[in-house]
C-alpha atoms as a PDB file:
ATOM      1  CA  UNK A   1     -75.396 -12.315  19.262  1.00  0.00           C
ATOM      2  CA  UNK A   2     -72.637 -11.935  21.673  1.00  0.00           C
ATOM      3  CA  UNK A   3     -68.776 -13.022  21.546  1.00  0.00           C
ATOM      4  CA  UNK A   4     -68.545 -15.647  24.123  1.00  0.00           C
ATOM      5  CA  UNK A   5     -65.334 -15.242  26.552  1.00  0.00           C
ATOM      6  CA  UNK A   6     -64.814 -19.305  26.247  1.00  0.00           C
ATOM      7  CA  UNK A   7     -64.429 -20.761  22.944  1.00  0.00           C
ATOM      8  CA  UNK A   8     -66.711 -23.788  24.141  1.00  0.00           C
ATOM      9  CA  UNK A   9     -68.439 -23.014  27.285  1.00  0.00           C
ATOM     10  CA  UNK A  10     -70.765 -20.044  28.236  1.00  0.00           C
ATOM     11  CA  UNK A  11     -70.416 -18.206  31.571  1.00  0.00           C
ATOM     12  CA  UNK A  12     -74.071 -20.589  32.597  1.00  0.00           C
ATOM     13  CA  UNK A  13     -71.402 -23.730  31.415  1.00  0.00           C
ATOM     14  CA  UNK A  14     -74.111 -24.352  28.405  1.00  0.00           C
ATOM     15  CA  UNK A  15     -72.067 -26.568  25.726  1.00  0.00           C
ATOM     16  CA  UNK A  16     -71.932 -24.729  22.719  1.00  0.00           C
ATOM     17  CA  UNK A  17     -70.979 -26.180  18.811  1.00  0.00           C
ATOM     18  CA  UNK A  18     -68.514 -24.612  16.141  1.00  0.00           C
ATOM     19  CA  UNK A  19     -70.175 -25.586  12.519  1.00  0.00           C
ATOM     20  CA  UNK A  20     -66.844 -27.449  12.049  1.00  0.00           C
ATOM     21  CA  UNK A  21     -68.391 -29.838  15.214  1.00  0.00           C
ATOM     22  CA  UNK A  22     -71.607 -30.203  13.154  1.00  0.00           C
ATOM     23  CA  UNK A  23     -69.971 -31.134  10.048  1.00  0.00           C
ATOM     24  CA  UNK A  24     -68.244 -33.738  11.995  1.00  0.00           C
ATOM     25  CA  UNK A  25     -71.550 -34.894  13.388  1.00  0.00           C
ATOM     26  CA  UNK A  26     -72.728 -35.148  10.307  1.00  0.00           C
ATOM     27  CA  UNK A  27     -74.705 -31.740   8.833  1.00  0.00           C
ATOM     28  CA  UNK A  28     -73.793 -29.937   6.402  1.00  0.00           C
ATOM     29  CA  UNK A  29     -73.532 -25.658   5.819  1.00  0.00           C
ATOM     30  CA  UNK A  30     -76.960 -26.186   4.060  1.00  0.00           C
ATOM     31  CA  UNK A  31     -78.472 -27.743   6.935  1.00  0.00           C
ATOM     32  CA  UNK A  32     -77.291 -25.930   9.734  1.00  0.00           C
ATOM     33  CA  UNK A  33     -78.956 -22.796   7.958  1.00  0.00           C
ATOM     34  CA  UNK A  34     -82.025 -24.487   7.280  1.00  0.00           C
ATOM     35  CA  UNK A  35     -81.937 -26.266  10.773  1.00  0.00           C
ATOM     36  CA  UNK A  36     -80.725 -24.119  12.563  1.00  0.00           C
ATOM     37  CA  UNK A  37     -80.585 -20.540  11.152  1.00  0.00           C
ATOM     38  CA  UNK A  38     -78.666 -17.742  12.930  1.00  0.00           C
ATOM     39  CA  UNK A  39     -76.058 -18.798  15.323  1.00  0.00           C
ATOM     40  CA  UNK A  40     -76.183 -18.290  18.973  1.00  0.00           C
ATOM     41  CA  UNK A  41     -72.680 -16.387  19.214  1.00  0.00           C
ATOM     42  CA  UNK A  42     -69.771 -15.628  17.180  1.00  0.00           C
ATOM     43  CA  UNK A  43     -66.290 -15.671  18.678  1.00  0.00           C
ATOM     44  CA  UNK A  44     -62.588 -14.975  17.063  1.00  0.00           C
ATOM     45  CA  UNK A  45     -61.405 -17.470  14.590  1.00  0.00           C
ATOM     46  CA  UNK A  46     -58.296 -19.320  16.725  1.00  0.00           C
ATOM     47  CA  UNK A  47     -57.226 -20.649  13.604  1.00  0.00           C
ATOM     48  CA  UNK A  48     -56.832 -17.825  11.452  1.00  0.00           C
ATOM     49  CA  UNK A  49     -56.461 -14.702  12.751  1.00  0.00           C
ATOM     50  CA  UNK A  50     -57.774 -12.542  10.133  1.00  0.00           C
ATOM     51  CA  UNK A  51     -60.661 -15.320   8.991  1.00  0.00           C
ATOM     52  CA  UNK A  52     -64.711 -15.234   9.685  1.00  0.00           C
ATOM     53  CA  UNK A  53     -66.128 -15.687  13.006  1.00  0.00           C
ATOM     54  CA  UNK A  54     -66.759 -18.906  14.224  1.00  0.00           C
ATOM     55  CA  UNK A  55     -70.416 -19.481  14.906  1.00  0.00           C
ATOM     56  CA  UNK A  56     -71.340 -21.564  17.321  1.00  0.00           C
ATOM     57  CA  UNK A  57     -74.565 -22.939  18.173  1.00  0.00           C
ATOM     58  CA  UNK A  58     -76.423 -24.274  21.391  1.00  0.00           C
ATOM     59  CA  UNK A  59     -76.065 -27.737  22.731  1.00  0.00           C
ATOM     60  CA  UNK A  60     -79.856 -27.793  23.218  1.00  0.00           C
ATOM     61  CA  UNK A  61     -80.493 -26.114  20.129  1.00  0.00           C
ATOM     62  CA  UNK A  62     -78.816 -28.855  18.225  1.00  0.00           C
ATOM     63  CA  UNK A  63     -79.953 -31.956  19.656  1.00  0.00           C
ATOM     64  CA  UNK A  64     -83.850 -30.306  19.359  1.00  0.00           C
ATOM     65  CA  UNK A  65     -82.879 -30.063  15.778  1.00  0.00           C
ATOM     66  CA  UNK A  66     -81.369 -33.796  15.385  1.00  0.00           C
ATOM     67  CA  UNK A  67     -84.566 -35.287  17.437  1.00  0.00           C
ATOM     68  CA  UNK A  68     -86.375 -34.324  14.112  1.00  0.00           C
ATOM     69  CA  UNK A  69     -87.007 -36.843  11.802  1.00  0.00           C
ATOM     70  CA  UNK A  70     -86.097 -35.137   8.723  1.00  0.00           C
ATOM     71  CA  UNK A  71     -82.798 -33.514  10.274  1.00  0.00           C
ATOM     72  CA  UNK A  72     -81.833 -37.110  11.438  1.00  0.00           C
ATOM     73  CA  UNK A  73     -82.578 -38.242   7.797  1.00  0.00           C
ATOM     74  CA  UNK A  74     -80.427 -35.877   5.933  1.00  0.00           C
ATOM     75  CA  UNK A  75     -77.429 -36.542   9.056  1.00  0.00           C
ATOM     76  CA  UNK A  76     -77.933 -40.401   8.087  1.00  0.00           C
ATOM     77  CA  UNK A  77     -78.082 -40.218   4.556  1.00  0.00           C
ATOM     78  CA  UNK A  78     -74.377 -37.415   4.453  1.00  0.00           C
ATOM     79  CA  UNK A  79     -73.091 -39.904   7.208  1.00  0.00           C
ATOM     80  CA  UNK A  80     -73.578 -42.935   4.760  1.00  0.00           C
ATOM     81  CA  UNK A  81     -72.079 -41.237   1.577  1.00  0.00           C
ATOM     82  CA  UNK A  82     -69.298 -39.890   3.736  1.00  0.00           C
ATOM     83  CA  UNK A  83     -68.439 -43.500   4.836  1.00  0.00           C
ATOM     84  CA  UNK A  84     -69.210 -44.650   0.941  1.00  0.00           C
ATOM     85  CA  UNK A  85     -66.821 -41.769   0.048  1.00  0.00           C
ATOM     86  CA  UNK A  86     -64.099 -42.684   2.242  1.00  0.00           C
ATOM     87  CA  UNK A  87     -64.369 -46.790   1.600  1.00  0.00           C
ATOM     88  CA  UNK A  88     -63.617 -45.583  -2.429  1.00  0.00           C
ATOM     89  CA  UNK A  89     -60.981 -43.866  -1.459  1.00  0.00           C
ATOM     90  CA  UNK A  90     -59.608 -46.268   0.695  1.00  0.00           C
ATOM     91  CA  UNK A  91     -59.975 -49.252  -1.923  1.00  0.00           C
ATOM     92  CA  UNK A  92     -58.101 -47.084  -4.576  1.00  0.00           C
ATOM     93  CA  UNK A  93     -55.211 -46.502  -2.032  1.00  0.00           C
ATOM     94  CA  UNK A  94     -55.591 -49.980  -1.723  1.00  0.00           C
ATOM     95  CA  UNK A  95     -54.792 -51.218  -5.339  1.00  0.00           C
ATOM     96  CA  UNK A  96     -52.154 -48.198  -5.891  1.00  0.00           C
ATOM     97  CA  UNK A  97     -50.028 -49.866  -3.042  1.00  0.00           C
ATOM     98  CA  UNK A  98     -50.886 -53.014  -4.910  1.00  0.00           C
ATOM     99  CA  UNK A  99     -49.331 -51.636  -8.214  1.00  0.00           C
ATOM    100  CA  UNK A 100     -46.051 -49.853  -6.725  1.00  0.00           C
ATOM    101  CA  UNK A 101     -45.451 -53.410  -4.752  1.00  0.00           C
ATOM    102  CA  UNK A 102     -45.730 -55.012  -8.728  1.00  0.00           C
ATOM    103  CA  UNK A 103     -44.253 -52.665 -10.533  1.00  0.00           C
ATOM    104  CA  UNK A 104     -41.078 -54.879 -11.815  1.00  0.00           C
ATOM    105  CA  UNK A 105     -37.882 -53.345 -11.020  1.00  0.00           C
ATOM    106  CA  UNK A 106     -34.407 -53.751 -12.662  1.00  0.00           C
ATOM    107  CA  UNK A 107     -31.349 -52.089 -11.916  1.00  0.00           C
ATOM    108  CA  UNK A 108     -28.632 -51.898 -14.585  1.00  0.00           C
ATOM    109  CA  UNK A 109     -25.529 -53.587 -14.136  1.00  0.00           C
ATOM    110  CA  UNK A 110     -22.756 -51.175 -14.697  1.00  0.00           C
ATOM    111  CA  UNK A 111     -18.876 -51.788 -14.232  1.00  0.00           C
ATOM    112  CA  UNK A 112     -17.800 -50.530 -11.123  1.00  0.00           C
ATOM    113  CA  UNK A 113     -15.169 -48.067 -13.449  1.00  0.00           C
ATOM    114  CA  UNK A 114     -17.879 -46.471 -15.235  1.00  0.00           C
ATOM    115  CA  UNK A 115     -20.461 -46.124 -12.148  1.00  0.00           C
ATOM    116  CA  UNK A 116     -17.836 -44.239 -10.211  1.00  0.00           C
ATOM    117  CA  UNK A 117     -17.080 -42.292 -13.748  1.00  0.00           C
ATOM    118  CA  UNK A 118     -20.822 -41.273 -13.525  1.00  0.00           C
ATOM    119  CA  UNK A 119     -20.802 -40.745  -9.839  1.00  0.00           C
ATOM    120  CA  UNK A 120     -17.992 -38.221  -9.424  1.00  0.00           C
ATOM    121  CA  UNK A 121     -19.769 -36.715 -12.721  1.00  0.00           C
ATOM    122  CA  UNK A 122     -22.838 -36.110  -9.453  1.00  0.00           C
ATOM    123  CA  UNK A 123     -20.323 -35.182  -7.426  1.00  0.00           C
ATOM    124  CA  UNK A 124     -18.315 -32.431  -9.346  1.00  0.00           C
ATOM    125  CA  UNK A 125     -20.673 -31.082 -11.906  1.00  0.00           C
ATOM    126  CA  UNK A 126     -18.546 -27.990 -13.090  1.00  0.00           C
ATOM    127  CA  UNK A 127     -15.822 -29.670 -15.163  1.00  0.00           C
ATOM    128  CA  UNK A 128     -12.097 -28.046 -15.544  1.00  0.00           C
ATOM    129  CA  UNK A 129     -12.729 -26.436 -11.666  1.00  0.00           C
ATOM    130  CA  UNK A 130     -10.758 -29.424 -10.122  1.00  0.00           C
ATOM    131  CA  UNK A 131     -13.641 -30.637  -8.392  1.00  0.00           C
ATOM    132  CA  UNK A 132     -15.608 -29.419  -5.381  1.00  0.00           C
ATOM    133  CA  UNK A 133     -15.934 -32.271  -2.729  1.00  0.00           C
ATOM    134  CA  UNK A 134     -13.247 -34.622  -4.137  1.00  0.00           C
ATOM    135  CA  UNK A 135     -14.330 -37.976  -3.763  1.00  0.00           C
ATOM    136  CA  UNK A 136     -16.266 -37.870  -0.496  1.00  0.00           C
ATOM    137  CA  UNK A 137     -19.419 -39.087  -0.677  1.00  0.00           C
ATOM    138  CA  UNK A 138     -18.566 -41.548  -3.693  1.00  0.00           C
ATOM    139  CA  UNK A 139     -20.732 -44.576  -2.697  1.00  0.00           C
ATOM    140  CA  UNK A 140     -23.659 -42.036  -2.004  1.00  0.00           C
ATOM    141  CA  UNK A 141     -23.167 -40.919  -5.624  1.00  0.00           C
ATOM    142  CA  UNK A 142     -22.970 -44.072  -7.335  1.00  0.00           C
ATOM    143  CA  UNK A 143     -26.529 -45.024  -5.044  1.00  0.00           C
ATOM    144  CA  UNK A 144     -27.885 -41.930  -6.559  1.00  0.00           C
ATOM    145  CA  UNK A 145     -26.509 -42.495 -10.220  1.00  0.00           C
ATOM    146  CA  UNK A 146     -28.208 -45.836 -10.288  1.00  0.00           C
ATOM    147  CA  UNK A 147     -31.491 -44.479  -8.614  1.00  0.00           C
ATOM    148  CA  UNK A 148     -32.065 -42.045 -11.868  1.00  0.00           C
ATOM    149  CA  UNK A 149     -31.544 -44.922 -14.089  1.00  0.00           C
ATOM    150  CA  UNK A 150     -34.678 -46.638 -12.366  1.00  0.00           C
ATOM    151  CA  UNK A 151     -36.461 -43.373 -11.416  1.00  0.00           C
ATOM    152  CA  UNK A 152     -38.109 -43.431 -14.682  1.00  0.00           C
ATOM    153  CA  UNK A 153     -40.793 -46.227 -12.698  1.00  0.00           C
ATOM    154  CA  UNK A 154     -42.125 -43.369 -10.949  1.00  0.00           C
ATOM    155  CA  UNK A 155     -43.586 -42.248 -14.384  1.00  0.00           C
ATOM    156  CA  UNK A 156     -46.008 -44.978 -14.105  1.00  0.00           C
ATOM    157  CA  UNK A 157     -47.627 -43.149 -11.001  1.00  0.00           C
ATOM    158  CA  UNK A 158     -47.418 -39.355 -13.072  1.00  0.00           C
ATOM    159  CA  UNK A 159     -51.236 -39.485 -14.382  1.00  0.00           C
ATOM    160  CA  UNK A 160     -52.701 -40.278 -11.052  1.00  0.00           C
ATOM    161  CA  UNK A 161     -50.578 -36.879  -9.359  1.00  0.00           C
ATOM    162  CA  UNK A 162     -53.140 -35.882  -6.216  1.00  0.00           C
ATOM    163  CA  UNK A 163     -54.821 -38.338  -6.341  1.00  0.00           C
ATOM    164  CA  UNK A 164     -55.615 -40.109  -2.897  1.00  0.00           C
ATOM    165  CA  UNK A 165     -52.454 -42.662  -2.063  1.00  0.00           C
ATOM    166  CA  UNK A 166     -50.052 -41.824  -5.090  1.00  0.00           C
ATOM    167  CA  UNK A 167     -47.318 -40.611  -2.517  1.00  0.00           C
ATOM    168  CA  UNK A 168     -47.561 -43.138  -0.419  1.00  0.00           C
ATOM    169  CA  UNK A 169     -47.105 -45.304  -3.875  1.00  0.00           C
ATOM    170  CA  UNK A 170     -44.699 -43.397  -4.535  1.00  0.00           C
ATOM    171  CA  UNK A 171     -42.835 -43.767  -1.356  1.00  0.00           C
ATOM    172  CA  UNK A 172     -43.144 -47.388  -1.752  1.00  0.00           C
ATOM    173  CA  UNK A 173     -41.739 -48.042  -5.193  1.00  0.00           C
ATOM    174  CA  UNK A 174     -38.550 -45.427  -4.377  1.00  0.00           C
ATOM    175  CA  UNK A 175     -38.529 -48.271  -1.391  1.00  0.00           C
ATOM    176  CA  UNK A 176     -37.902 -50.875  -3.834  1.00  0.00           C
ATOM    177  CA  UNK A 177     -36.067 -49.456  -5.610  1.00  0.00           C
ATOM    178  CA  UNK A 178     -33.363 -48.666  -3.200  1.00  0.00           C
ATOM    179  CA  UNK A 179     -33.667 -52.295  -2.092  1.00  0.00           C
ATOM    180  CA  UNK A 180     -33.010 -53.561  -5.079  1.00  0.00           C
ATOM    181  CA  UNK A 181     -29.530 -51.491  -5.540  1.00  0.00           C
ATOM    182  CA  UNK A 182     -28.637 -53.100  -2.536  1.00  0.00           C
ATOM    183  CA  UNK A 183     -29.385 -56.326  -3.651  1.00  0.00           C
ATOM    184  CA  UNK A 184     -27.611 -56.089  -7.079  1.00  0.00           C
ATOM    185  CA  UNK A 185     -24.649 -54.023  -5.488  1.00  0.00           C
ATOM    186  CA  UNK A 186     -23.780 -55.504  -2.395  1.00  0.00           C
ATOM    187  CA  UNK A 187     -21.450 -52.852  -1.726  1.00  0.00           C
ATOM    188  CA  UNK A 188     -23.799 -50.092  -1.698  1.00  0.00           C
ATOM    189  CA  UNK A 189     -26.374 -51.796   1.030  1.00  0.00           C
ATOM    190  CA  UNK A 190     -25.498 -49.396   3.691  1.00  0.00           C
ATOM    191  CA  UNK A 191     -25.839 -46.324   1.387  1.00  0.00           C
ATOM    192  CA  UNK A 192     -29.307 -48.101   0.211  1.00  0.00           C
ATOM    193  CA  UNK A 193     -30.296 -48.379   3.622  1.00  0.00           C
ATOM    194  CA  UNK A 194     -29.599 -44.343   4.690  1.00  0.00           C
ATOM    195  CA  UNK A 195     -31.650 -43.052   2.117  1.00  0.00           C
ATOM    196  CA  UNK A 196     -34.543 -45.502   3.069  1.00  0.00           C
ATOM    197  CA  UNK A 197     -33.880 -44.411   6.187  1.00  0.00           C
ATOM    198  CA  UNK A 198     -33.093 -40.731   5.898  1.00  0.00           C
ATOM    199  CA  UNK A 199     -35.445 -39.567   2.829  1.00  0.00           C
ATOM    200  CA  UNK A 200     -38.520 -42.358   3.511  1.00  0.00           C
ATOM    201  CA  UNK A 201     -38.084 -42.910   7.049  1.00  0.00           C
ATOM    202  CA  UNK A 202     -37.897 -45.835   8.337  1.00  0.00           C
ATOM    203  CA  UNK A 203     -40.123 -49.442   6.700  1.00  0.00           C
END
């Protein structure tokens, strides 16, 4: 085996295939050692420095292999659980968005006294220091302050952590949320509307 000066392309322009293009194609590391054995070359790893080798094999070498019937059989059968796979997964994103869009939502009503109470409480947490930022950033603090009291919804999404679509659940319930501050405080709708913005991006 030789290291190839061209990631891709051999100095007679042959098309070669990283086992990462097979996979995509549909083998597996099983099959491209049965199939295929050895690999024609082995070049530096461009995506991690100090990793293995990538092996690449022959164009010619793998469409030989796919031509046979029970090569194409095993691609087909990977392809179809793959797609299978992905249609689950897909389906239980599906219904999570569905649940974070149903979740019901209800923001407390709290005088607007007491809410800026709380919110220079966010503000200035170091009592008897004569407070560090004053009362800039009040109306960001009461947003927040009223966010914690509904962030407790989120604990409806806690058993499912890494699972396929819980942060984008997530991301759409902390949505709501924030909308529905700004539709119970008026007020605060601008504030509502930069942390959509600025810590979701925008809908």
């Amino acid at each position: 085996m030789v290291a190839l000066p061209d990631l891709r392309l051999s100095s007679q322009g042959s098309r070669y295939f990283a086992v990462s293009d097979l996979v995509r194609r549909g083998w597996t590391e099983t099959l491209v050692r049965e199939a295929l054995g050895q690999p024609c070359a082995l070049v530096p790893n461009p995506h991690h420095r100090l990793g293995r080798p990538m092996r690449l094999y022959d164009e010619d070498r793998v469409l030989e292999a796919e031509a046979r019937p029970e090569v194409s059989r095993r691609i087909a059968r990977t392809l179809a659980a793959r797609r299978a796979r992905d249609a689950r997964r897909e389906a239980f994103e599906a219904r999570l968005a569905e649940l974070a869009e149903k979740i019901p939502v209800e923001v407390p009503l709290i005088g607007r006294e007491r809410l800026e109470e709380e919110a220079r409480a966010v503000l200035n947490p170091f009592p008897g220091q004569g407070g560090l930022f004053g009362d800039e950033g009040l109306e960001a603090a009461c947003v927040e302050v009223l966010y914690r009291a509904c962030e407790r919804l989120l604990w409806a999404l806690d058993d499912l952590y890494g699972r396929p679509g819980v942060r984008a659940a997530r991301r759409i319930l902390r949505r709501r949320i924030f909308q529905a501050i700004a539709l119970k405080y008026p007020e605060l709708a601008y504030e509502c509307e930069h942390r959509i913005r600025a810590d979701l991006g925008a809908p």
